[in-house]
N, C-alpha and C. Protein backbone atom coordinates (compact mmCIF):
# COMPACT_ATOMS: atom_id res chain seq x y z
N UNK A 1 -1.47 -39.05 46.95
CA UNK A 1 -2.84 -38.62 46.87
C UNK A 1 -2.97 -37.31 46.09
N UNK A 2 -1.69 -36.60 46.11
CA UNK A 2 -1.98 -35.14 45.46
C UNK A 2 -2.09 -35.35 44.28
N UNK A 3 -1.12 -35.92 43.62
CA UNK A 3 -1.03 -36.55 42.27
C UNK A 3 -2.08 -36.99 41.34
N UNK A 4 -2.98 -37.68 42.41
CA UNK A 4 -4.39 -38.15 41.75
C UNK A 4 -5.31 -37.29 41.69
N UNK A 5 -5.25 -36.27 42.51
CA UNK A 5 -6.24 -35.27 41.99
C UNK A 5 -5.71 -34.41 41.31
N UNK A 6 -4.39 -34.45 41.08
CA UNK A 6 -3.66 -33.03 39.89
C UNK A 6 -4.57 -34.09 38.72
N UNK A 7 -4.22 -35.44 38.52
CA UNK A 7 -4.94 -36.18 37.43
C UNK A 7 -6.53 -35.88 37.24
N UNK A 8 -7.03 -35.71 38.38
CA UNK A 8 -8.58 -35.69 37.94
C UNK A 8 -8.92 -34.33 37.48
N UNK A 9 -8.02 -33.39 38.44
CA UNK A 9 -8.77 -31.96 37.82
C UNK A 9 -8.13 -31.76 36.47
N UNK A 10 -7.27 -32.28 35.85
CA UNK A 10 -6.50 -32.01 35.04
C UNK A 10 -7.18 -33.19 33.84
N UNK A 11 -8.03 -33.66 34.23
CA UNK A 11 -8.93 -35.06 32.78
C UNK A 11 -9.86 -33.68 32.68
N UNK A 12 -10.68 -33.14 33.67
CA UNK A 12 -12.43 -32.17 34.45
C UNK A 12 -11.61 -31.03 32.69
N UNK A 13 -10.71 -30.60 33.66
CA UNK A 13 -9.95 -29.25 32.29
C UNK A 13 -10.12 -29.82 31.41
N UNK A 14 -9.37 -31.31 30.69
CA UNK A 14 -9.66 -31.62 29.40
C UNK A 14 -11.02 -31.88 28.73
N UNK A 15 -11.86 -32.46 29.56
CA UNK A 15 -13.45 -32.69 28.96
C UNK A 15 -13.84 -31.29 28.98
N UNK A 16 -13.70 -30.10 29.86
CA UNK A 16 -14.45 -29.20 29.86
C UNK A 16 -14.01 -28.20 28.00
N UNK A 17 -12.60 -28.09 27.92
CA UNK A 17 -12.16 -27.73 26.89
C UNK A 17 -12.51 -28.04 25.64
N UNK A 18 -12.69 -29.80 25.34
CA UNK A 18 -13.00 -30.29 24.77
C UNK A 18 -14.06 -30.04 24.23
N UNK A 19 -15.32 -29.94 25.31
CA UNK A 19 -16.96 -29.55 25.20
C UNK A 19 -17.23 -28.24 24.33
N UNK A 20 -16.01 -27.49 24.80
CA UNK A 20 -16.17 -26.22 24.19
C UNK A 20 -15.72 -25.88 23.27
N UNK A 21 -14.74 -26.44 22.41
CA UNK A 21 -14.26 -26.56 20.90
C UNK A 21 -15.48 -27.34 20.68
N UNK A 22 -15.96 -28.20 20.76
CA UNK A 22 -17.19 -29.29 20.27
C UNK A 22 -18.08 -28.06 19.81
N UNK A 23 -18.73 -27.21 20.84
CA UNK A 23 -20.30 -26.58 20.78
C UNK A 23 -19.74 -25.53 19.78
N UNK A 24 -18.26 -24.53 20.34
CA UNK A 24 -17.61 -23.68 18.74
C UNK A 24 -18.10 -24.07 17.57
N UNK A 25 -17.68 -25.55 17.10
CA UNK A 25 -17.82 -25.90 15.97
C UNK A 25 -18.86 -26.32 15.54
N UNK A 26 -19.55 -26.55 16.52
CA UNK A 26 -21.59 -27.05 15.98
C UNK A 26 -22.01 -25.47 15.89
N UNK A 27 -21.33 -24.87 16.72
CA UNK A 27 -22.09 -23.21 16.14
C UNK A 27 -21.91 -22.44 14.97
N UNK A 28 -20.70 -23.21 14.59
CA UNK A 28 -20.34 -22.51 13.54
C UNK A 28 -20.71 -23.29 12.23
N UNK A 29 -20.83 -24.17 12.43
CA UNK A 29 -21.76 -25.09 11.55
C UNK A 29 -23.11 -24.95 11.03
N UNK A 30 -23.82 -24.54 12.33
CA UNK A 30 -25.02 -24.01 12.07
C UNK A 30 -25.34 -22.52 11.61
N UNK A 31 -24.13 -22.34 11.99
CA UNK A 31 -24.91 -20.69 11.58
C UNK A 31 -24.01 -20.93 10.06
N UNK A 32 -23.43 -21.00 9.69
CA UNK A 32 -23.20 -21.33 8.06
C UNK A 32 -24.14 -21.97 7.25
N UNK A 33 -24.89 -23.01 7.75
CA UNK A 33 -26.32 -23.57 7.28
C UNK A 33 -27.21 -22.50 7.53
N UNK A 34 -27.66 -22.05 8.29
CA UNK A 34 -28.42 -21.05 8.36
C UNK A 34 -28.40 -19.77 7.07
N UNK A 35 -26.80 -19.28 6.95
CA UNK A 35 -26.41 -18.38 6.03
C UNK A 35 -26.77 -19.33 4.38
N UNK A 36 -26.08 -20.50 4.47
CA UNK A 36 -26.92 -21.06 3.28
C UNK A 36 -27.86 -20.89 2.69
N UNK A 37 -29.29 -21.19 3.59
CA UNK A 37 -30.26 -21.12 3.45
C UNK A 37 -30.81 -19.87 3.11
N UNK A 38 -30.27 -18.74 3.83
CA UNK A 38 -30.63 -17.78 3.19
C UNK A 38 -30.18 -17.19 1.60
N UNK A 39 -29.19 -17.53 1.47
CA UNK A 39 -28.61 -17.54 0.32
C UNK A 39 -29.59 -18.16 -0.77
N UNK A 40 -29.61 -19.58 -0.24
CA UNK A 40 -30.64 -20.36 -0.89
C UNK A 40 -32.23 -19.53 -1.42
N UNK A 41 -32.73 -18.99 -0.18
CA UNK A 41 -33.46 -18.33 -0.53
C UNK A 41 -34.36 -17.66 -1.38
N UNK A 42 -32.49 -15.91 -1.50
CA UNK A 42 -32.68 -15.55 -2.35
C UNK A 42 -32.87 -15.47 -3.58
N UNK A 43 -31.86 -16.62 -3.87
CA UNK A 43 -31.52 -16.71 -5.42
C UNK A 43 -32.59 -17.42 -6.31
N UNK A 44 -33.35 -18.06 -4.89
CA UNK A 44 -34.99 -18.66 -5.87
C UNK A 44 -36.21 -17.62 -5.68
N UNK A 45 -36.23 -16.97 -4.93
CA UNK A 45 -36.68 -15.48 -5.24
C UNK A 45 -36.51 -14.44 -6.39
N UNK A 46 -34.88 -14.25 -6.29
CA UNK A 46 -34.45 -13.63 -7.97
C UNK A 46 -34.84 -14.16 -9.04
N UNK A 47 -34.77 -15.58 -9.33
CA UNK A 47 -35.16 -16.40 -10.06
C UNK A 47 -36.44 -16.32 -10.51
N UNK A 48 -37.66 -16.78 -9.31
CA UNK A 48 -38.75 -15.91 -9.62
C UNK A 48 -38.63 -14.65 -10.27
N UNK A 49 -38.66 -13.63 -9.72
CA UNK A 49 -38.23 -12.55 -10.24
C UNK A 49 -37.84 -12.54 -11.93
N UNK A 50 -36.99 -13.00 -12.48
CA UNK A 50 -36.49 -12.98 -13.49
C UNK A 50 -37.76 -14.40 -14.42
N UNK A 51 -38.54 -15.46 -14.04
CA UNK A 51 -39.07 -16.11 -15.03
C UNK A 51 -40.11 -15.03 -14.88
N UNK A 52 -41.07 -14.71 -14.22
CA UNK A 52 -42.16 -13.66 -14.27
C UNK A 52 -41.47 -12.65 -15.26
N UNK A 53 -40.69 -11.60 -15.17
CA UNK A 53 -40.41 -10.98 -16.19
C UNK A 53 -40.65 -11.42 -17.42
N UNK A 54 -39.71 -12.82 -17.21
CA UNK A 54 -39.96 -13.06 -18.79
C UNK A 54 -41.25 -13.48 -19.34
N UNK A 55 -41.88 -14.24 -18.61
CA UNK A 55 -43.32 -14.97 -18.87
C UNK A 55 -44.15 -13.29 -19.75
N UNK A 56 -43.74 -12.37 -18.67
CA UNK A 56 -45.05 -10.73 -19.15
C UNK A 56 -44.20 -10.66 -20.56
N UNK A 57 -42.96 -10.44 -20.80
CA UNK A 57 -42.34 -10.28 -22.15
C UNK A 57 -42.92 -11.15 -23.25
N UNK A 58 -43.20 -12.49 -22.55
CA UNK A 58 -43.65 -13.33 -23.87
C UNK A 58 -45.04 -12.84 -24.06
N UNK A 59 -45.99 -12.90 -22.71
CA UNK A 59 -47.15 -12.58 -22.96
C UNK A 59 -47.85 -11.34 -23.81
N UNK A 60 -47.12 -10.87 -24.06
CA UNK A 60 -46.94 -9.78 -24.80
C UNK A 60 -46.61 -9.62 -26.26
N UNK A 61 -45.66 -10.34 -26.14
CA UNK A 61 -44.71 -10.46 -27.85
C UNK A 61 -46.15 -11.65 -28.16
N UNK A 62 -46.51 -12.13 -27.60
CA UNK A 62 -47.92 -13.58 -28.39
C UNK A 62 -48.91 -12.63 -28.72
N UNK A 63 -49.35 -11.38 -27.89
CA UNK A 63 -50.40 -10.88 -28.06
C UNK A 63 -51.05 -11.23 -26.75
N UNK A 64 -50.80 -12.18 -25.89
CA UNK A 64 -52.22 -12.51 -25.10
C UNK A 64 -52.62 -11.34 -24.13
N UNK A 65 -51.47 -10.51 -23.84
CA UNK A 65 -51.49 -9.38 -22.80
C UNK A 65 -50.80 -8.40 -24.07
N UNK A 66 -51.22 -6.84 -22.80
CA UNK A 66 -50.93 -5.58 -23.55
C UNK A 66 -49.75 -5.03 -22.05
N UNK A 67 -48.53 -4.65 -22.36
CA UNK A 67 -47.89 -3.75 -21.71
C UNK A 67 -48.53 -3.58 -20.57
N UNK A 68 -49.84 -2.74 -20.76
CA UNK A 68 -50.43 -2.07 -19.49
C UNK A 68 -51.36 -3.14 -18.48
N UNK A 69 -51.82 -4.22 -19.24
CA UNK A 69 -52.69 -5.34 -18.98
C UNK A 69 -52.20 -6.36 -18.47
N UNK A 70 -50.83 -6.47 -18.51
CA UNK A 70 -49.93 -7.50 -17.81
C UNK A 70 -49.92 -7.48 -16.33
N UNK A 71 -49.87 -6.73 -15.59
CA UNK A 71 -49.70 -6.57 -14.36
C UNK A 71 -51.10 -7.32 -13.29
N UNK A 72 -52.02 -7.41 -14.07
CA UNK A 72 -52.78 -7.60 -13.98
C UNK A 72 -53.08 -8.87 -13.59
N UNK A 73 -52.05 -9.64 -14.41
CA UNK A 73 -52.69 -11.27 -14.79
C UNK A 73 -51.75 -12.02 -13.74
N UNK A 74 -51.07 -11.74 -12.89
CA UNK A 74 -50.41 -12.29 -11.98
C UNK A 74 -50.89 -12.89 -10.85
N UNK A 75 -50.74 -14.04 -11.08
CA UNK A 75 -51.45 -14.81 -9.45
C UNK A 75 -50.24 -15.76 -8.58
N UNK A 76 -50.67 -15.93 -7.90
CA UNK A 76 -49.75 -16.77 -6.98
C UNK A 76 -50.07 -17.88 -5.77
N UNK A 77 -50.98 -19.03 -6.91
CA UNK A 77 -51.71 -20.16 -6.37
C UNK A 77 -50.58 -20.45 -5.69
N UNK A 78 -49.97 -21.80 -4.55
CA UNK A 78 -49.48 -22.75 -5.19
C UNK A 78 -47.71 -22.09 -4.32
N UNK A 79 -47.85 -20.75 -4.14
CA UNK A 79 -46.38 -20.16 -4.21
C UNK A 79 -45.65 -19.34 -4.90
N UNK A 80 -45.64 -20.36 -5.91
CA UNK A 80 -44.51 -19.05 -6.96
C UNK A 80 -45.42 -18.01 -7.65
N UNK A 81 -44.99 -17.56 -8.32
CA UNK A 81 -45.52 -16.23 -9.29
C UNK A 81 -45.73 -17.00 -10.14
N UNK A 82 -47.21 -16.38 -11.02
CA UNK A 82 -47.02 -17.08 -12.59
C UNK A 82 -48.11 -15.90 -13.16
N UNK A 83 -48.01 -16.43 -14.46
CA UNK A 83 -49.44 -15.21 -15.02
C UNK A 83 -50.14 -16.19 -15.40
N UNK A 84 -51.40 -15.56 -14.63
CA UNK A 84 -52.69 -17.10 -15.63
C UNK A 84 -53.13 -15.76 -16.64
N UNK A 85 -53.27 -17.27 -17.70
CA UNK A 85 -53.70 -16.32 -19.39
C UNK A 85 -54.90 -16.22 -19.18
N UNK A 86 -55.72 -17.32 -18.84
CA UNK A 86 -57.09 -17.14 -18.98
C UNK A 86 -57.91 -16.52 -17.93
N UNK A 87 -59.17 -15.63 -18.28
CA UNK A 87 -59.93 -15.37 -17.36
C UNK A 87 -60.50 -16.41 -16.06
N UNK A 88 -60.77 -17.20 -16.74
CA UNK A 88 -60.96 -18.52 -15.66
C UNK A 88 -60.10 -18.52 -14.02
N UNK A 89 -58.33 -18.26 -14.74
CA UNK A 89 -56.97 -18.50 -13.58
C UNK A 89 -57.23 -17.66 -13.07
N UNK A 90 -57.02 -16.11 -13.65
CA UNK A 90 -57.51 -14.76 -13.14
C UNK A 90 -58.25 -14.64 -11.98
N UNK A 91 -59.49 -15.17 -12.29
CA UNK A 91 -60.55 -15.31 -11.32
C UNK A 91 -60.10 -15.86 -9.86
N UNK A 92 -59.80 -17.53 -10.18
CA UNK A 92 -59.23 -18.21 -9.22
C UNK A 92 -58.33 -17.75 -8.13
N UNK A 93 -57.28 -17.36 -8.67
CA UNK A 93 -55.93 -16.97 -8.13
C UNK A 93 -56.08 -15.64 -7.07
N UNK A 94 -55.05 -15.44 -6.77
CA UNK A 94 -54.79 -14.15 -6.36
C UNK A 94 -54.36 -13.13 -7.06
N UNK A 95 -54.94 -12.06 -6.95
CA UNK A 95 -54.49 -10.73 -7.80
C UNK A 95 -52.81 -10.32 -7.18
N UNK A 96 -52.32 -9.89 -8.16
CA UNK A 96 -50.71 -9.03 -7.70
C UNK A 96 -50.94 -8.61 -6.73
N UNK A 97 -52.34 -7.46 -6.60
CA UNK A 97 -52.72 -6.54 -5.75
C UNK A 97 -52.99 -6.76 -4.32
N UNK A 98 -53.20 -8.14 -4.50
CA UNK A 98 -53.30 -8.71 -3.19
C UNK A 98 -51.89 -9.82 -2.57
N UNK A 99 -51.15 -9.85 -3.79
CA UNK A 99 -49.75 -10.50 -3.03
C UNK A 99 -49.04 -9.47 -2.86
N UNK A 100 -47.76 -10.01 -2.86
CA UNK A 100 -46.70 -9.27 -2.69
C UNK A 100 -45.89 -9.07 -4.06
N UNK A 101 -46.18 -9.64 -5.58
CA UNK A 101 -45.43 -9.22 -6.11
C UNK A 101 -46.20 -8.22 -7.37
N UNK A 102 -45.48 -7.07 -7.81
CA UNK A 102 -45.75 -6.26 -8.16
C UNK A 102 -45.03 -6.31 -10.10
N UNK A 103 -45.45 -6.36 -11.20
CA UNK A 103 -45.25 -6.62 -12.12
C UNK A 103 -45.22 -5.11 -12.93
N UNK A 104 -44.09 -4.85 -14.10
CA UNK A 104 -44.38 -3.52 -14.75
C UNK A 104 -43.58 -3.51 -16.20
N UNK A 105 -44.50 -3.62 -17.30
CA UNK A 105 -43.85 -3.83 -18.54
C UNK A 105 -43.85 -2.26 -19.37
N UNK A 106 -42.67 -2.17 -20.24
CA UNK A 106 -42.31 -0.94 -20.63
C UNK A 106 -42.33 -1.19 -22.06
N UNK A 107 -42.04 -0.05 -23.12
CA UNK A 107 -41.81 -0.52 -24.23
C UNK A 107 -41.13 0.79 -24.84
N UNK A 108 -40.00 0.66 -25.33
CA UNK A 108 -39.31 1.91 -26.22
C UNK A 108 -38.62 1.49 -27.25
N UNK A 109 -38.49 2.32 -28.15
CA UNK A 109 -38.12 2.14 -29.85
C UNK A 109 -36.86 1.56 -29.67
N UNK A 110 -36.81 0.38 -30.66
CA UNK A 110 -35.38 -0.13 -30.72
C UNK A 110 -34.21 0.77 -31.51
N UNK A 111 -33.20 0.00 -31.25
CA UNK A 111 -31.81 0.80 -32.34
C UNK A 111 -32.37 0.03 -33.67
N UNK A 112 -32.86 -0.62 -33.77
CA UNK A 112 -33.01 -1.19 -35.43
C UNK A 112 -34.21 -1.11 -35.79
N UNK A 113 -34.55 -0.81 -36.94
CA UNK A 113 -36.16 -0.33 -37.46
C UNK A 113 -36.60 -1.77 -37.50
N UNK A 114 -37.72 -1.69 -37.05
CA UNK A 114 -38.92 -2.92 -37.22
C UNK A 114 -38.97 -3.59 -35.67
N UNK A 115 -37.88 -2.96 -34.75
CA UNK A 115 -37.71 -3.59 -33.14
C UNK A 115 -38.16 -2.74 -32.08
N UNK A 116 -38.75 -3.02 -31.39
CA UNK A 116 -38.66 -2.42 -29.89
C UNK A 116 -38.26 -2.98 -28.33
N UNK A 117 -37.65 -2.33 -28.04
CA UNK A 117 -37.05 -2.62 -26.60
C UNK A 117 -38.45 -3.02 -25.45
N UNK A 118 -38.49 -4.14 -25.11
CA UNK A 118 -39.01 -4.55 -23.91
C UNK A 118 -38.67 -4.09 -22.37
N UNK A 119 -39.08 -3.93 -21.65
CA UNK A 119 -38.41 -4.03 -20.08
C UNK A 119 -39.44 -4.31 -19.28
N UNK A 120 -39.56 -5.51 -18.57
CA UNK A 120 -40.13 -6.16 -17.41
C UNK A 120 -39.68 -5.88 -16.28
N UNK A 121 -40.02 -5.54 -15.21
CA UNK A 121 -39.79 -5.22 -13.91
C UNK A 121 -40.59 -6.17 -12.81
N UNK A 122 -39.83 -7.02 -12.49
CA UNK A 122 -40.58 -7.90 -11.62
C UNK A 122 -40.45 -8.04 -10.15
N UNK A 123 -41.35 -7.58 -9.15
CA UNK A 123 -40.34 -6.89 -8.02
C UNK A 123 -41.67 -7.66 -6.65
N UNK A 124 -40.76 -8.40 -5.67
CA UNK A 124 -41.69 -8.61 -4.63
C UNK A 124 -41.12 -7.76 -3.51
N UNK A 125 -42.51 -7.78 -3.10
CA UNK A 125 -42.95 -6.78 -2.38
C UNK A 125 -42.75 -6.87 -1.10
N UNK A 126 -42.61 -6.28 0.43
CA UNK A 126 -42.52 -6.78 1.86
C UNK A 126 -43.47 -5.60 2.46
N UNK A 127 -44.52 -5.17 2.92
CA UNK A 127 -45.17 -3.96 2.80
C UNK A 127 -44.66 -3.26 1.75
N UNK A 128 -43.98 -1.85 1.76
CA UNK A 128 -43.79 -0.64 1.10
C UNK A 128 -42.33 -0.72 0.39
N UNK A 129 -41.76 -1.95 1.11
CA UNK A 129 -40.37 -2.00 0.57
C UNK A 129 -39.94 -2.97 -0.44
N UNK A 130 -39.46 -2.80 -1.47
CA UNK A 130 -38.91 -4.04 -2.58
C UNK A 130 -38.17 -4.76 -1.93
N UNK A 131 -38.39 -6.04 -1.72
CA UNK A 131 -37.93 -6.83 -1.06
C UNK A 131 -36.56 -7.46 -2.02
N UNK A 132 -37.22 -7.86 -3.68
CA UNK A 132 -36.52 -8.63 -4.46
C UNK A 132 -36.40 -7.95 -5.50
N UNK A 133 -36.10 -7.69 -6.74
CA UNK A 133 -36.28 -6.70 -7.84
C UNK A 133 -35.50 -7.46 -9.03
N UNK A 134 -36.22 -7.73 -10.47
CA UNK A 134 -35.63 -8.11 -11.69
C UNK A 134 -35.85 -7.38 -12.76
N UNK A 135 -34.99 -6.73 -13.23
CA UNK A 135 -35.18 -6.39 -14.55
C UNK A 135 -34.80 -7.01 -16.05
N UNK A 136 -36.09 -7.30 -16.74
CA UNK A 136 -35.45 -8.33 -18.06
C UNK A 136 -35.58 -7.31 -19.22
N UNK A 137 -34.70 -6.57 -19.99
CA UNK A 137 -34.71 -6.45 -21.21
C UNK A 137 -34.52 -7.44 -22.39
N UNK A 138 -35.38 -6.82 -23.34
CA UNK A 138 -35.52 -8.07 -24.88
C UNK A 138 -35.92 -7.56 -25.47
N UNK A 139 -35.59 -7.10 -26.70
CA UNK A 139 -35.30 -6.91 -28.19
C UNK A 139 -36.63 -7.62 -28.89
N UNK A 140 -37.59 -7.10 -29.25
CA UNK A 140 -38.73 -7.87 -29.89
C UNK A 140 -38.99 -7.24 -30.93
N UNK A 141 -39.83 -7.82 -31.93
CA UNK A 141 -40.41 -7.05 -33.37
C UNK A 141 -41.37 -6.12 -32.91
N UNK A 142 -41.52 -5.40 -33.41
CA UNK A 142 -42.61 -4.43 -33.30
C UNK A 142 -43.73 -4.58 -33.71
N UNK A 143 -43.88 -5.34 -34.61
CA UNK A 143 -45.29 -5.99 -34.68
C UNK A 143 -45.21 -7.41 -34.16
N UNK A 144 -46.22 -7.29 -33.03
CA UNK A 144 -46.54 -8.24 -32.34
C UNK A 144 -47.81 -8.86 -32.07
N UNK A 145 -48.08 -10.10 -31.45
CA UNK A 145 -49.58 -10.68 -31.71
C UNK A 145 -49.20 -11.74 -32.34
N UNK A 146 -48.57 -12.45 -33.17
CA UNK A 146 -48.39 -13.21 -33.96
C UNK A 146 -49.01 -13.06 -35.59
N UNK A 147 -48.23 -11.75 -35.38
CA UNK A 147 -48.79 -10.95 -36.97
C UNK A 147 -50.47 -10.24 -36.55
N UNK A 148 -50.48 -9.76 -35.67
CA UNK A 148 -52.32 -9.37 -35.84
C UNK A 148 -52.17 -7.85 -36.24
C-alpha cells in the first residue's frame, strides 16, 4: 500500500512540475511577443517619422510649400502623418497643432555652389516629450519651384 502512494504522490510531483515548465514557457513566449510588438511599433513610427521628413523636403524642392509654411500642412486623417497640398486637405484634416506630430524644415548653404542643404525634423509628440524623432538631410538646388 505504501508503494502506491509513493506512486501517486510521485505522478501529483510530476504533473505539478510539468504545469510549471508549461506556464514558464507560455510566459516567456508572450512576453517576447509582446517585446515584438513593441519593436514593431517603433520602427513604423520612425518610419513615419522619416517619410514626413521627406514628403516637407519634396514639398519644398516642387515649390508647393516654403521652409517656414511646411509645418503647417500636416494632417493626420486616417492615422499616419501626411502633408495635404491643397487648401481643401488642410481644412479637412487635422492641424500638427492639434496632433501629436510636430514638423521643422531648415535650409543652409551647400559645399557646392548652386546647392543647399535641406534638414527636416520630423518628431511625434507625447505631451511635452518627443516621443519619436527623424532627421532627413538632402542636398537640393538652390533654385527651387521647378525653375520659378
Amino acid at each position: 500500500m505504501r508503494k502506491q502512494q509513493r506512486r501517486s504522490g510521485s505522478a501529483l510531483l510530476e504533473v505539478v512540475v510539468a504545469l510549471a515548465i508549461f506556464v514558464g514557457a507560455g510566459s516567456a513566449i508572450l512576453s517576447a511577443t509582446q517585446r515584438g510588438e513593441r519593436f514593431l511599433a517603433a520602427a513604423l513610427a520612425e518610419e513615419q517619422a522619416a517619410d514626413l521628413a521627406r514628403s516637407a523636403i519634396s514639398a519644398v524642392e516642387v515649390g508647393i510649400a516654403t521652409p517656414q509654411s511646411v509645418a503647417t500642412m500636416v494632417t493626420e486623417d486616417g492615422g499616419a502623418p501626411r502633408l495635404a497640398v491643397d487648401a481643401e486637405s488642410r481644412a479637412s484634416g487635422a492641424s500638427m497643432r492639434e496632433e501629436r506630430w510636430r514638423l521643422t524644415v531648415e535650409t543652409e548653404p551647400g559645399d557646392e555652389p548652386g546647392f543647399m542643404l535641406m534638414i527636416a525634423r520630423a518628431e511625434r509628440m507625447k505631451g511635452d516629450v518627443v516621443e519619436v524623432s527623424r532627421t532627413v538631410r538632402q542636398l537640393v538646388r538652390a533654385e527651387m519651384g521647378g525653375g520659378k
